[in-house]
C-alpha atoms as a PDB file:
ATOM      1  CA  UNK A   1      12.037  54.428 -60.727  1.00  0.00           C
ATOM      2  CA  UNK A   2       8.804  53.807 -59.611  1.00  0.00           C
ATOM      3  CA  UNK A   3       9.061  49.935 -60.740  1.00  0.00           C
ATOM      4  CA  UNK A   4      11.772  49.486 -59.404  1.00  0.00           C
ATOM      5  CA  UNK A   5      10.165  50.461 -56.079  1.00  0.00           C
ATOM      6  CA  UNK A   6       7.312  48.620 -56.584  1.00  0.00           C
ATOM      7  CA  UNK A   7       9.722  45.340 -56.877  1.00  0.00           C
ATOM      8  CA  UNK A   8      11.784  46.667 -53.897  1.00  0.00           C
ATOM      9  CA  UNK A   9       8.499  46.291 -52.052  1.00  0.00           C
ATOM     10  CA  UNK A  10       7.400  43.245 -52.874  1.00  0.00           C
ATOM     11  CA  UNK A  11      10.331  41.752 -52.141  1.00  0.00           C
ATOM     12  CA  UNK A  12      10.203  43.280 -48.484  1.00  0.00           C
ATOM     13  CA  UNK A  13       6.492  41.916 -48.650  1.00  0.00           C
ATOM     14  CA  UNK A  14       7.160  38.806 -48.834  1.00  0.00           C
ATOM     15  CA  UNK A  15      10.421  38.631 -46.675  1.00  0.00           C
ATOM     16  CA  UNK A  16       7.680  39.798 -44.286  1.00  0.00           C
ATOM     17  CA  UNK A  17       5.499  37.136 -44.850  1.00  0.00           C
ATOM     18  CA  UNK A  18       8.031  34.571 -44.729  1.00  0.00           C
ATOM     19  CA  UNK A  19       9.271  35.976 -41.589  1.00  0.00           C
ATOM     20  CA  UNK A  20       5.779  35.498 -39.835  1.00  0.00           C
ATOM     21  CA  UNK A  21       5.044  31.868 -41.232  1.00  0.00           C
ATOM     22  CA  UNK A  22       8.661  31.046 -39.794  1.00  0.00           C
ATOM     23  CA  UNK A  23       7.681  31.873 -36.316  1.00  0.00           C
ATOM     24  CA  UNK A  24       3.993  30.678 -36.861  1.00  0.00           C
ATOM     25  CA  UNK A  25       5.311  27.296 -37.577  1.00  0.00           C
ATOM     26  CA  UNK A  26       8.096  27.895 -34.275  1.00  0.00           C
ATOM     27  CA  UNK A  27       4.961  28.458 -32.566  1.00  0.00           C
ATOM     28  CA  UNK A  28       3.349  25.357 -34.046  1.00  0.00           C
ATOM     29  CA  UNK A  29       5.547  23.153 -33.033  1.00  0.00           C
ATOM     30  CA  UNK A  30       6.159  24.226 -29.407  1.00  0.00           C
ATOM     31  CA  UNK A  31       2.670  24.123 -29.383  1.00  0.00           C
ATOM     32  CA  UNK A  32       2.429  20.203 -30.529  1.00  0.00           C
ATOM     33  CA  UNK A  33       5.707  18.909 -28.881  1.00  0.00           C
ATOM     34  CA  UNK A  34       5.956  20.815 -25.214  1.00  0.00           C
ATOM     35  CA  UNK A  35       4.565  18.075 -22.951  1.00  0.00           C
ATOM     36  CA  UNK A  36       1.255  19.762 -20.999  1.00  0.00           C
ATOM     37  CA  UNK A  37       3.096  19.391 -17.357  1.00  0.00           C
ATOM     38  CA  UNK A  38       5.773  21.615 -19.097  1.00  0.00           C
ATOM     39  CA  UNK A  39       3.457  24.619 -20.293  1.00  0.00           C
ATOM     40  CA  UNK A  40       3.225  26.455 -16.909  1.00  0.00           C
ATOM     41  CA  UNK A  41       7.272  26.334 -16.512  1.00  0.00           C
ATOM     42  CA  UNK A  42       7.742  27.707 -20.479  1.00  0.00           C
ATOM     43  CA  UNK A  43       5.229  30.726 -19.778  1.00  0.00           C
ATOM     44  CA  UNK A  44       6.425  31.401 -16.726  1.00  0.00           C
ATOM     45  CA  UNK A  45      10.000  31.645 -18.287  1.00  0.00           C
ATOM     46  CA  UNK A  46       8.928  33.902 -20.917  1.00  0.00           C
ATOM     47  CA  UNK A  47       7.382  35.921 -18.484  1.00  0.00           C
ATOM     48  CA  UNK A  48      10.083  36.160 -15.872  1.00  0.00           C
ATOM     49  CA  UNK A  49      12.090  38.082 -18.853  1.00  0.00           C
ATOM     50  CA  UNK A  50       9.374  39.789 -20.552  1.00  0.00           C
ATOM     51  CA  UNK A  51      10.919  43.560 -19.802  1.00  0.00           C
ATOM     52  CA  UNK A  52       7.753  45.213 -21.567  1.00  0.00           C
ATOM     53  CA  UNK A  53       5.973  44.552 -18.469  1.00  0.00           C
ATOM     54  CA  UNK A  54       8.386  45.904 -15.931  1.00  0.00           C
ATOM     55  CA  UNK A  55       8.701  49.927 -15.054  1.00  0.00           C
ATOM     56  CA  UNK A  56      10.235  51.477 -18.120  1.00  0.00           C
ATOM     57  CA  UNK A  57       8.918  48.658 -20.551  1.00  0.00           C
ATOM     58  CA  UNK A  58       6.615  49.701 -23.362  1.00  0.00           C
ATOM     59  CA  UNK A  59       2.992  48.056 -21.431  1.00  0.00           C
ATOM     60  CA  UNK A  60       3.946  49.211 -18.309  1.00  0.00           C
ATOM     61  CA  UNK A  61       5.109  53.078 -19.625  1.00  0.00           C
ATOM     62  CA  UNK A  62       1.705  53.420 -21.632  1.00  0.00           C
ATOM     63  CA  UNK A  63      -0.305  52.850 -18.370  1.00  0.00           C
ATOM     64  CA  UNK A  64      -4.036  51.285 -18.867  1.00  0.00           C
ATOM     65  CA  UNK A  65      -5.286  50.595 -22.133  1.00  0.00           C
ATOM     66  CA  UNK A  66      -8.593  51.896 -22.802  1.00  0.00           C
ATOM     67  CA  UNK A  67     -11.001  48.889 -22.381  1.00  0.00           C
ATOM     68  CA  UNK A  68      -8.810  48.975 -18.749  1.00  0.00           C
ATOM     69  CA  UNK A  69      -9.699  52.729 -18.163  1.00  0.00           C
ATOM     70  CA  UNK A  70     -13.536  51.639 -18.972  1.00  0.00           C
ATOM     71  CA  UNK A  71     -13.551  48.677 -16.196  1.00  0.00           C
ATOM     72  CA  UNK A  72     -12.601  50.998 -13.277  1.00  0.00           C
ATOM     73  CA  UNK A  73     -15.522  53.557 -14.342  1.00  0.00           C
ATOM     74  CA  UNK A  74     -17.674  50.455 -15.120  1.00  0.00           C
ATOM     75  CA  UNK A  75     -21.181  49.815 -13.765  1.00  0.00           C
ATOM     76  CA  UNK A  76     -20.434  47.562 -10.726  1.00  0.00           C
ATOM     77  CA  UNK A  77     -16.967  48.634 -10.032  1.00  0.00           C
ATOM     78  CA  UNK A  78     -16.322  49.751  -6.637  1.00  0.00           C
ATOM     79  CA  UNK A  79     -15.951  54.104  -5.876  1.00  0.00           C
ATOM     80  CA  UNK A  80     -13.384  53.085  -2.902  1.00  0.00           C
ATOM     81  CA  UNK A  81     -12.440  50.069  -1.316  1.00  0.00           C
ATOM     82  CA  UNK A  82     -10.175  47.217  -1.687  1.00  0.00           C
ATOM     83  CA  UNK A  83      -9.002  45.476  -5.364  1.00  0.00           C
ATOM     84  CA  UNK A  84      -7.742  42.078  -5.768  1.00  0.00           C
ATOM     85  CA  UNK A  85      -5.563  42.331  -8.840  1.00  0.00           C
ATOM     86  CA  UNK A  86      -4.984  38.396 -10.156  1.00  0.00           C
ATOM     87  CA  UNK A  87      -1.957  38.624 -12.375  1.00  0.00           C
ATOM     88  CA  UNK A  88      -0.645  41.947 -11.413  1.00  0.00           C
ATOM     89  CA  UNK A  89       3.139  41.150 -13.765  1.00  0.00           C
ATOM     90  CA  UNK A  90       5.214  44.171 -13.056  1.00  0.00           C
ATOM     91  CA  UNK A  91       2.404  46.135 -11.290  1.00  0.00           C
ATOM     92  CA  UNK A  92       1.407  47.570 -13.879  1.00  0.00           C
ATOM     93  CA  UNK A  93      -2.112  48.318 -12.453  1.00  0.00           C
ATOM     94  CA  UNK A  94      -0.733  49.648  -9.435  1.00  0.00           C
ATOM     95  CA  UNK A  95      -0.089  53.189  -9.986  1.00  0.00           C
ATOM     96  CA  UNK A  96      -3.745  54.229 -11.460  1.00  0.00           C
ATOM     97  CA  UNK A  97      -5.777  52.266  -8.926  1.00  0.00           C
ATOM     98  CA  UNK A  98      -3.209  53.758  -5.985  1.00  0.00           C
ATOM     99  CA  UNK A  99      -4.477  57.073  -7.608  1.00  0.00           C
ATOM    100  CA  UNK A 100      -7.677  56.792  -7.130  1.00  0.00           C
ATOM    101  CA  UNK A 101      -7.639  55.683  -3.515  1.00  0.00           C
ATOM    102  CA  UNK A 102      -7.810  52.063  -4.048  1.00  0.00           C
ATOM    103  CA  UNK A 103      -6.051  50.038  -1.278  1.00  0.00           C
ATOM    104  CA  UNK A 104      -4.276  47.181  -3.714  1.00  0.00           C
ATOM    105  CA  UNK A 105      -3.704  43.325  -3.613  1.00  0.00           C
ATOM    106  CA  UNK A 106      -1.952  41.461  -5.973  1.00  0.00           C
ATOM    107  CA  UNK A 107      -0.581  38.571  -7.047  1.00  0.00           C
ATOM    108  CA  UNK A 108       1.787  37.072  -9.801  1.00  0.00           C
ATOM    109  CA  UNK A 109       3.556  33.796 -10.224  1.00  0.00           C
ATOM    110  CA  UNK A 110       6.445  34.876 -12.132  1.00  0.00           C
ATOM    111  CA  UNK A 111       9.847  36.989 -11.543  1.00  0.00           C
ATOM    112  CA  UNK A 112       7.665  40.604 -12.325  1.00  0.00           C
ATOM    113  CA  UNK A 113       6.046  40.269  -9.141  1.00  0.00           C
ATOM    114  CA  UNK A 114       9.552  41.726  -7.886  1.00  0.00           C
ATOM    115  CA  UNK A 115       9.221  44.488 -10.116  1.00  0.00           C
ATOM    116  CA  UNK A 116       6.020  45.383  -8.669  1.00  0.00           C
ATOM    117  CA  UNK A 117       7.283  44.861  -5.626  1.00  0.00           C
ATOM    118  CA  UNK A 118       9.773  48.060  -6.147  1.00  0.00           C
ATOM    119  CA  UNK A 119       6.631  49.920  -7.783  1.00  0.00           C
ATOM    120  CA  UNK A 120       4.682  49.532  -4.815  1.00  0.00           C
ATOM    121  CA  UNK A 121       7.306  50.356  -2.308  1.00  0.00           C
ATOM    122  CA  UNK A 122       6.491  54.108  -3.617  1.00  0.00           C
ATOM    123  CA  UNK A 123       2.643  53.442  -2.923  1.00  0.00           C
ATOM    124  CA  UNK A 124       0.485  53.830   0.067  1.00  0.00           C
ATOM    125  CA  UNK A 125      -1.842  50.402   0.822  1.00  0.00           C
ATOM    126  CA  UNK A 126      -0.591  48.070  -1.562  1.00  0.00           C
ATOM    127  CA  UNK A 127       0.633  44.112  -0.302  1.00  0.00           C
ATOM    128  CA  UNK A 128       2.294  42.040  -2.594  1.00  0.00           C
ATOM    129  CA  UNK A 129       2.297  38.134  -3.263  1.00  0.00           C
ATOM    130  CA  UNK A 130       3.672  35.665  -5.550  1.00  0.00           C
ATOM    131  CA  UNK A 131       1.565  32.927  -6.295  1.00  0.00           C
ATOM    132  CA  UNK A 132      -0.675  31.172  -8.978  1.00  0.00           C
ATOM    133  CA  UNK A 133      -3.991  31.105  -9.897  1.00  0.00           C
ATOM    134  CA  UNK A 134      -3.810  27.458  -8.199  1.00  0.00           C
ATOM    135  CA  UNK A 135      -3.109  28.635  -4.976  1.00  0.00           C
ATOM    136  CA  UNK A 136      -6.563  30.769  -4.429  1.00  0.00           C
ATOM    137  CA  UNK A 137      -7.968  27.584  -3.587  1.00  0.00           C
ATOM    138  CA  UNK A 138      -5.814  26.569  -0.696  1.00  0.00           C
ATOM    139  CA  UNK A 139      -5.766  30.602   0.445  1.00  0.00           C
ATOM    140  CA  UNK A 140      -9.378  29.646   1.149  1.00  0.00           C
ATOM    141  CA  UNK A 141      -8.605  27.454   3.772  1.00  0.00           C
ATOM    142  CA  UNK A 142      -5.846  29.857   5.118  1.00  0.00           C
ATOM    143  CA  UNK A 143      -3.198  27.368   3.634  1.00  0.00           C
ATOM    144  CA  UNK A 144      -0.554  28.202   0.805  1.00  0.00           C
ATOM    145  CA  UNK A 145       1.705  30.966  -0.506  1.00  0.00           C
ATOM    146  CA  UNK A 146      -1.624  33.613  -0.865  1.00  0.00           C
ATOM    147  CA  UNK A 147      -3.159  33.026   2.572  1.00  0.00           C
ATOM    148  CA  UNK A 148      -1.104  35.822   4.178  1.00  0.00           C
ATOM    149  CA  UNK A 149      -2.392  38.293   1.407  1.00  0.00           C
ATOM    150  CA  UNK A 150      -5.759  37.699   2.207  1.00  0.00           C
ATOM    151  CA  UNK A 151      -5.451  37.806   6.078  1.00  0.00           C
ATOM    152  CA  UNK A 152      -8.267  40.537   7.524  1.00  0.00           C
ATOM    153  CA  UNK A 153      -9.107  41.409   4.015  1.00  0.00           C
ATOM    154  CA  UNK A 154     -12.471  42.367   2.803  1.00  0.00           C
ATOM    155  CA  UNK A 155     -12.137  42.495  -1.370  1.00  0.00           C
ATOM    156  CA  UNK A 156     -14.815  45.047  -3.054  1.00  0.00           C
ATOM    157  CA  UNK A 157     -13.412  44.020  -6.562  1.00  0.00           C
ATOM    158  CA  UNK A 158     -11.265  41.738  -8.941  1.00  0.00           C
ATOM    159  CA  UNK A 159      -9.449  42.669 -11.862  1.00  0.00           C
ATOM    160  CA  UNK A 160      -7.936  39.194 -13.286  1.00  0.00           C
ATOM    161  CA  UNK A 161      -5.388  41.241 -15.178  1.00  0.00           C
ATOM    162  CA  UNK A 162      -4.531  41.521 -19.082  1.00  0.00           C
ATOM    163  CA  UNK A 163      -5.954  37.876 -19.972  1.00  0.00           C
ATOM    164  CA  UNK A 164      -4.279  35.840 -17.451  1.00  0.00           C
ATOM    165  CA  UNK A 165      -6.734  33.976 -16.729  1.00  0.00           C
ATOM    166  CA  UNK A 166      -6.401  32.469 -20.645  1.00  0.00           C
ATOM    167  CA  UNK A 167      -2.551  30.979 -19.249  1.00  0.00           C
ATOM    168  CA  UNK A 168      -4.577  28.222 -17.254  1.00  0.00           C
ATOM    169  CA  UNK A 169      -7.448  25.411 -18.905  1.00  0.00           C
ATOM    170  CA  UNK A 170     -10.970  25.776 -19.084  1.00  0.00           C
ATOM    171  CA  UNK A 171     -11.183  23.395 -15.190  1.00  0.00           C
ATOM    172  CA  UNK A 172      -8.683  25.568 -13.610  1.00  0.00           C
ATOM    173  CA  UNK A 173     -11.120  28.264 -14.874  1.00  0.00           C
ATOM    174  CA  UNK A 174     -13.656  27.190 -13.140  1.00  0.00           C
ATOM    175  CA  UNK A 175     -11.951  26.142  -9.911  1.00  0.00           C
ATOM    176  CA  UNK A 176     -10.556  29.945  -9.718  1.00  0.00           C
ATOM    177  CA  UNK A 177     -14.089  31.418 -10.054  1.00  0.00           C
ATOM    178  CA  UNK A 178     -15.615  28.895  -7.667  1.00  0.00           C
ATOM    179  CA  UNK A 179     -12.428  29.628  -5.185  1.00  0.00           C
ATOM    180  CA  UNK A 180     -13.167  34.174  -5.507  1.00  0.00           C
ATOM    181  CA  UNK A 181     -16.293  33.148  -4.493  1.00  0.00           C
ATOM    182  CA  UNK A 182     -15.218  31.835  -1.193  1.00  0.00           C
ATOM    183  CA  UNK A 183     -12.589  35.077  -0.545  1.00  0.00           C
ATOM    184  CA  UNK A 184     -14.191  37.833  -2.125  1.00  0.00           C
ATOM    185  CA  UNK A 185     -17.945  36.547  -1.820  1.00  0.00           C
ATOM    186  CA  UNK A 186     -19.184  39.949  -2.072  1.00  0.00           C
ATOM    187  CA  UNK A 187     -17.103  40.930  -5.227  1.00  0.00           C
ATOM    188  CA  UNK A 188     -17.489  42.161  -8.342  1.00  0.00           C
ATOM    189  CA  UNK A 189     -15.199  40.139 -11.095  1.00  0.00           C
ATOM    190  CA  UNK A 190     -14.027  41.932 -14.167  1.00  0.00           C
ATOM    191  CA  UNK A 191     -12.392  39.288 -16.608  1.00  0.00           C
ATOM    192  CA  UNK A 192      -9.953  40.500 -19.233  1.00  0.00           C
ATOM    193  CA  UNK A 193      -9.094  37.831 -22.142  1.00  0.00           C
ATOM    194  CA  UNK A 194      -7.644  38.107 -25.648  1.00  0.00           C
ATOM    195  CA  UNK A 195     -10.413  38.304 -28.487  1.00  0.00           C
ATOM    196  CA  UNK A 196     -10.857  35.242 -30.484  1.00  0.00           C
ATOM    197  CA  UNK A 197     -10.743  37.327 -34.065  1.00  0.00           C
ATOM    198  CA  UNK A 198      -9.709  35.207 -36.904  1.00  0.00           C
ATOM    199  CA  UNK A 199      -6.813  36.431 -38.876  1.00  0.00           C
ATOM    200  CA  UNK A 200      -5.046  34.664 -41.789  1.00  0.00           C
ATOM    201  CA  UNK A 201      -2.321  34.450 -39.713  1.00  0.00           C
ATOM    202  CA  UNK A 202      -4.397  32.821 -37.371  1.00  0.00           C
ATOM    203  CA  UNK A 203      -5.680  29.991 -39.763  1.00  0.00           C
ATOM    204  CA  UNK A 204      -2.375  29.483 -41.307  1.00  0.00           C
ATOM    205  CA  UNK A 205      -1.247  28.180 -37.386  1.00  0.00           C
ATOM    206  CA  UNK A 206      -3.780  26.453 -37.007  1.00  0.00           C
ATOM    207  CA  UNK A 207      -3.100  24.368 -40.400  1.00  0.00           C
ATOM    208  CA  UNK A 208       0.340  24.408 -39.246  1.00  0.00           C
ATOM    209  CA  UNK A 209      -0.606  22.124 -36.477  1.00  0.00           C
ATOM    210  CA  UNK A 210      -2.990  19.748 -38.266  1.00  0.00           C
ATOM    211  CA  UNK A 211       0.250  18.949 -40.302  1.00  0.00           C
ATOM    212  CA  UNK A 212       2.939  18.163 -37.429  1.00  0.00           C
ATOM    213  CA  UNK A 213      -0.135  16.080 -36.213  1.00  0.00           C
ATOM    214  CA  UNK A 214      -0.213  14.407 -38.841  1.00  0.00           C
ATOM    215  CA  UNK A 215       3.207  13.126 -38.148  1.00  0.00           C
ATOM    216  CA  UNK A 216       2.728  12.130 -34.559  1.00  0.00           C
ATOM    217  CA  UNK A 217       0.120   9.953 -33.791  1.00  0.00           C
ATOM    218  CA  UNK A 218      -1.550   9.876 -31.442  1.00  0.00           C
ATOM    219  CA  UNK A 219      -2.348  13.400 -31.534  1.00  0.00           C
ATOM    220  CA  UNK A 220      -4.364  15.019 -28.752  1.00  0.00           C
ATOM    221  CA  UNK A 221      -5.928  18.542 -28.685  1.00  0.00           C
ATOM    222  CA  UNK A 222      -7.103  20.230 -25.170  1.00  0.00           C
ATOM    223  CA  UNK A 223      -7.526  23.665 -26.596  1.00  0.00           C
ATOM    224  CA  UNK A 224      -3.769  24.903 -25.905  1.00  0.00           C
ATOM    225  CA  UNK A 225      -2.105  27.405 -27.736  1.00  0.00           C
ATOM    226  CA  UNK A 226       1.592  28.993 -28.102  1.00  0.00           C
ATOM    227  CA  UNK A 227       1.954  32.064 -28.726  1.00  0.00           C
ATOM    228  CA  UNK A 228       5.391  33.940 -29.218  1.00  0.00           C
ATOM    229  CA  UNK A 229       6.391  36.318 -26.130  1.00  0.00           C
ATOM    230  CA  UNK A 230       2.919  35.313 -23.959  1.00  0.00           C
ATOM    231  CA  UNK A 231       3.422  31.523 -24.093  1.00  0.00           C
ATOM    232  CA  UNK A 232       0.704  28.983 -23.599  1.00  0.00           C
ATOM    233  CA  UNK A 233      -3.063  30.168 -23.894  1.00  0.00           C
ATOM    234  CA  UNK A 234      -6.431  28.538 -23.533  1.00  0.00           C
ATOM    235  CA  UNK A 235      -8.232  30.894 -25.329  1.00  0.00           C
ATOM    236  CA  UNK A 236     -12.233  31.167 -24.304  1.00  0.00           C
ATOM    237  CA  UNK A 237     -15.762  31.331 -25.375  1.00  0.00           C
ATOM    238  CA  UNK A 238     -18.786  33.768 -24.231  1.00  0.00           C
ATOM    239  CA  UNK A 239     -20.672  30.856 -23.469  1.00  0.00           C
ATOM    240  CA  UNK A 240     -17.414  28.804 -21.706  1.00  0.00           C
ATOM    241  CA  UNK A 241     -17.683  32.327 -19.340  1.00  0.00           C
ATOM    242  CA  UNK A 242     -21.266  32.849 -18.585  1.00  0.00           C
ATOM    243  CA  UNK A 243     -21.077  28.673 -17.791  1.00  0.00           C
ATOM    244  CA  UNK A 244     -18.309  28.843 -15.285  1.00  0.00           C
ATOM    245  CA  UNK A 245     -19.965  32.166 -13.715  1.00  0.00           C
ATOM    246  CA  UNK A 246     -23.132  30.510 -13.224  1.00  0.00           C
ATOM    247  CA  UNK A 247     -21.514  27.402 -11.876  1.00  0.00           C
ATOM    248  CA  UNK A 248     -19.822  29.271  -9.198  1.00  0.00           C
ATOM    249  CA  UNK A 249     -22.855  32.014  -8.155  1.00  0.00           C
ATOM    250  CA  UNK A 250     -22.402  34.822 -10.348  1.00  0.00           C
ATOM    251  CA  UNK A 251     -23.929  36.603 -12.939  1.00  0.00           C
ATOM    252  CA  UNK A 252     -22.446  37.805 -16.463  1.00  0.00           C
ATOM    253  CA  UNK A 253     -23.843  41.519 -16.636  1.00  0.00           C
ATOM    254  CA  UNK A 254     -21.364  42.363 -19.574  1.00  0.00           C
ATOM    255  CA  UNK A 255     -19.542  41.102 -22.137  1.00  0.00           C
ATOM    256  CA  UNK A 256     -17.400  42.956 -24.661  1.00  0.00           C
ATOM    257  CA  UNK A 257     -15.275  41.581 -27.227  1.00  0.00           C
ATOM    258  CA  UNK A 258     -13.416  44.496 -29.264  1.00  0.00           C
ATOM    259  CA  UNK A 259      -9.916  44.850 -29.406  1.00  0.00           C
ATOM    260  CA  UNK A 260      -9.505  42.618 -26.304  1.00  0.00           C
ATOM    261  CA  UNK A 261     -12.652  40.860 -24.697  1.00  0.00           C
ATOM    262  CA  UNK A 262     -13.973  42.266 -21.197  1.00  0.00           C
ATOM    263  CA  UNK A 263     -16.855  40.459 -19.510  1.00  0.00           C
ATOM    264  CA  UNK A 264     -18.374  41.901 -15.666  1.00  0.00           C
ATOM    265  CA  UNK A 265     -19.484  38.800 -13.001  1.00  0.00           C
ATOM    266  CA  UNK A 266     -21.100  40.369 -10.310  1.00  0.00           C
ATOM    267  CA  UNK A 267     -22.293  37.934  -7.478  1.00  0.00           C
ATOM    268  CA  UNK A 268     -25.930  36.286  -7.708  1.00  0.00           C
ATOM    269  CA  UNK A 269     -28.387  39.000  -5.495  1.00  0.00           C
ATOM    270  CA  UNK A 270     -28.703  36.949  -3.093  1.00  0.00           C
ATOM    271  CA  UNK A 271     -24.808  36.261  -2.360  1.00  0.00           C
ATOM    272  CA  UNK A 272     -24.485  40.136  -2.204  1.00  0.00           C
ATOM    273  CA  UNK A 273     -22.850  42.548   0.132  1.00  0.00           C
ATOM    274  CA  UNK A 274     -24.637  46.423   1.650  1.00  0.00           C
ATOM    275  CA  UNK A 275     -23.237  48.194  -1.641  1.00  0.00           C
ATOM    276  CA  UNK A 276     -21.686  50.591   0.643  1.00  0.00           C
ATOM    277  CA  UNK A 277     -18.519  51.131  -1.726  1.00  0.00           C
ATOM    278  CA  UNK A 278     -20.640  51.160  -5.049  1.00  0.00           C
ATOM    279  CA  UNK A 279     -21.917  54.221  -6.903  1.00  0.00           C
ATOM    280  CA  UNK A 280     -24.384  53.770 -10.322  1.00  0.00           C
ATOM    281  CA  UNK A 281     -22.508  56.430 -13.458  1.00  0.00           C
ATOM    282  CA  UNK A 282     -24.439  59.006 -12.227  1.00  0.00           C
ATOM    283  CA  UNK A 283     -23.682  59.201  -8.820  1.00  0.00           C
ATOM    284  CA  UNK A 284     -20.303  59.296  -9.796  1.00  0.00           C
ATOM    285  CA  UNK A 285     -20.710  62.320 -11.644  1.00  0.00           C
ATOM    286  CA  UNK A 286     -22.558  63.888  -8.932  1.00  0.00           C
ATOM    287  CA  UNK A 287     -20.170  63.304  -6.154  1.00  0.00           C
ATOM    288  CA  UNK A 288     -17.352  64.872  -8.180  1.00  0.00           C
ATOM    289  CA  UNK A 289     -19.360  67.996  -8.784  1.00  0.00           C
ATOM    290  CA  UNK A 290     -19.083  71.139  -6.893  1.00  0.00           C
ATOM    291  CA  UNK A 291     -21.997  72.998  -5.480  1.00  0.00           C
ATOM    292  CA  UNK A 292     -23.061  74.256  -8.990  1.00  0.00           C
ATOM    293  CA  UNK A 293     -22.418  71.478 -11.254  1.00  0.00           C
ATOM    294  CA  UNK A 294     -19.068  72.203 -11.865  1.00  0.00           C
ATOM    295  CA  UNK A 295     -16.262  69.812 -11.761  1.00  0.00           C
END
């Protein structure tokens, strides 16, 4: 009995495996062969029928993850005010910072931006957009599909949402960063990004795609990635961050890479707003006291 479900096992085991190096290698190859003005249309397509992220899907139904919950207590994050959310999906982010007396913008490029659209039609001060991260730039000069969701706004804070920012290269990066600085100059800017842990999953893609290269030459490599259900990534560095923060006037006050990485750019002092709508931890805890300590 008990070898026989010991083989039983093993052979499940490595079914298992198979199954992952089969859409490792799927992933390899989309990876090598999709032609780079094609990436933005396949992730967008994944996206527009990813129903995880919509209302009733299992991200959107288990709210904000924990590293999440710790940006909107963080050190620099705004008590009340406005939030730019970059990469909002199914508005997903909506509900908690609605809660907590946020007013809400947000942006998304792909079909979930109507889902949050139907989220936030049961919210008070939230205004919807759909756009890229490409079109901050011409919202700065009052141009493009984003300009009309940052008419008469003044941003306190920026969440660039669930790694989004990892769906565009390393000079788009940098243009975004330099761009927030120009609409929310004021703001604090809380990244969010997928941690760069090495797996043997991971290293088995990776030699994946040395092979197909080594069946179409020339071969280039501009730090792309595909990845099943999220689509193309440019993953990132600490040091690829605190370079494009400092380029555009900011500062990297924290930088976290657990589970999923979380880095805080908070403009240079001098670029700074009055911190009327900032509180330090304490205060926090002191405002939401009563008259003896209680809460």
């Amino acid at each position: 009995m008990g070898l026989a479900w010991h083989a039983r096992e093993s052979v499940r085991s490595a079914a298992r495996r198979v199954q992952i190096r089969a859409k490792l290698l799927g992933a390899a190859l989309i990876a090598e062969l999709c032609p780079p003005t094609r990436r933005a249309d396949v992730t967008r397509w994944i996206y527009d029928r990813a129903d995880e992220y919509r209302k009733g899907g299992a991200f959107f139904d288990r709210g904000l993850f924990p590293w999440e919950e710790d940006l909107v207590v963080a050190r620099g994050f705004p008590v009340r005010g406005t939030v730019l959310v970059g990469g909002v999906g199914g508005g997903r982010w909506l509900r908690p910072l609605s809660a907590r007396g946020y007013r809400v913008l947000g942006f998304d490029p792909s079909n979930l931006i109507e889902h949050a659209r139907e989220v936030a039609r049961t919210l008070p001060h939230v205004k919807l957009a759909r756009g890229r991260y490409q079109d901050l730039g011409p919202a700065a000069r009052g141009a493009g599909p984003l300009a009309e969701l940052f008419d008469g706004e003044t941003i306190d804070a920026v969440v660039l949402a669930f790694g989004s920012i990892t769906h565009i290269a390393a000079a788009e990066r940098r243009a975004l960063m330099r761009d927030l600085k120009v609409l929310a100059p004021g703001a604090t800017v809380f990244l969010t990004f997928p941690s760069q842990r090495k797996s043997e999953w991971m290293s088995w893609y990776r030699n994946a795609r040395s092979w197909i290269r080594l069946l179409r030459r020339p071969a280039s490599d501009d730090g792309a990635d595909f990845i099943l259900g999220a689509g193309f990534v440019y993953l990132t560095t600490r040091s690829e961050i605190e370079a494009m923060c400092q380029e555009a006037g900011y500062s990297l006050e924290d930088y976290v890479e657990q589970e999923y990485g979380t880095a805080l750019a908070r403009p240079n002092r001098r670029d700074r707003r009055a911190p009327q709508n900032w509180m330090s931890p304490s205060d926090r805890i002191s405002s939401s006291a009563g008259p003896d300590g209680s809460r």
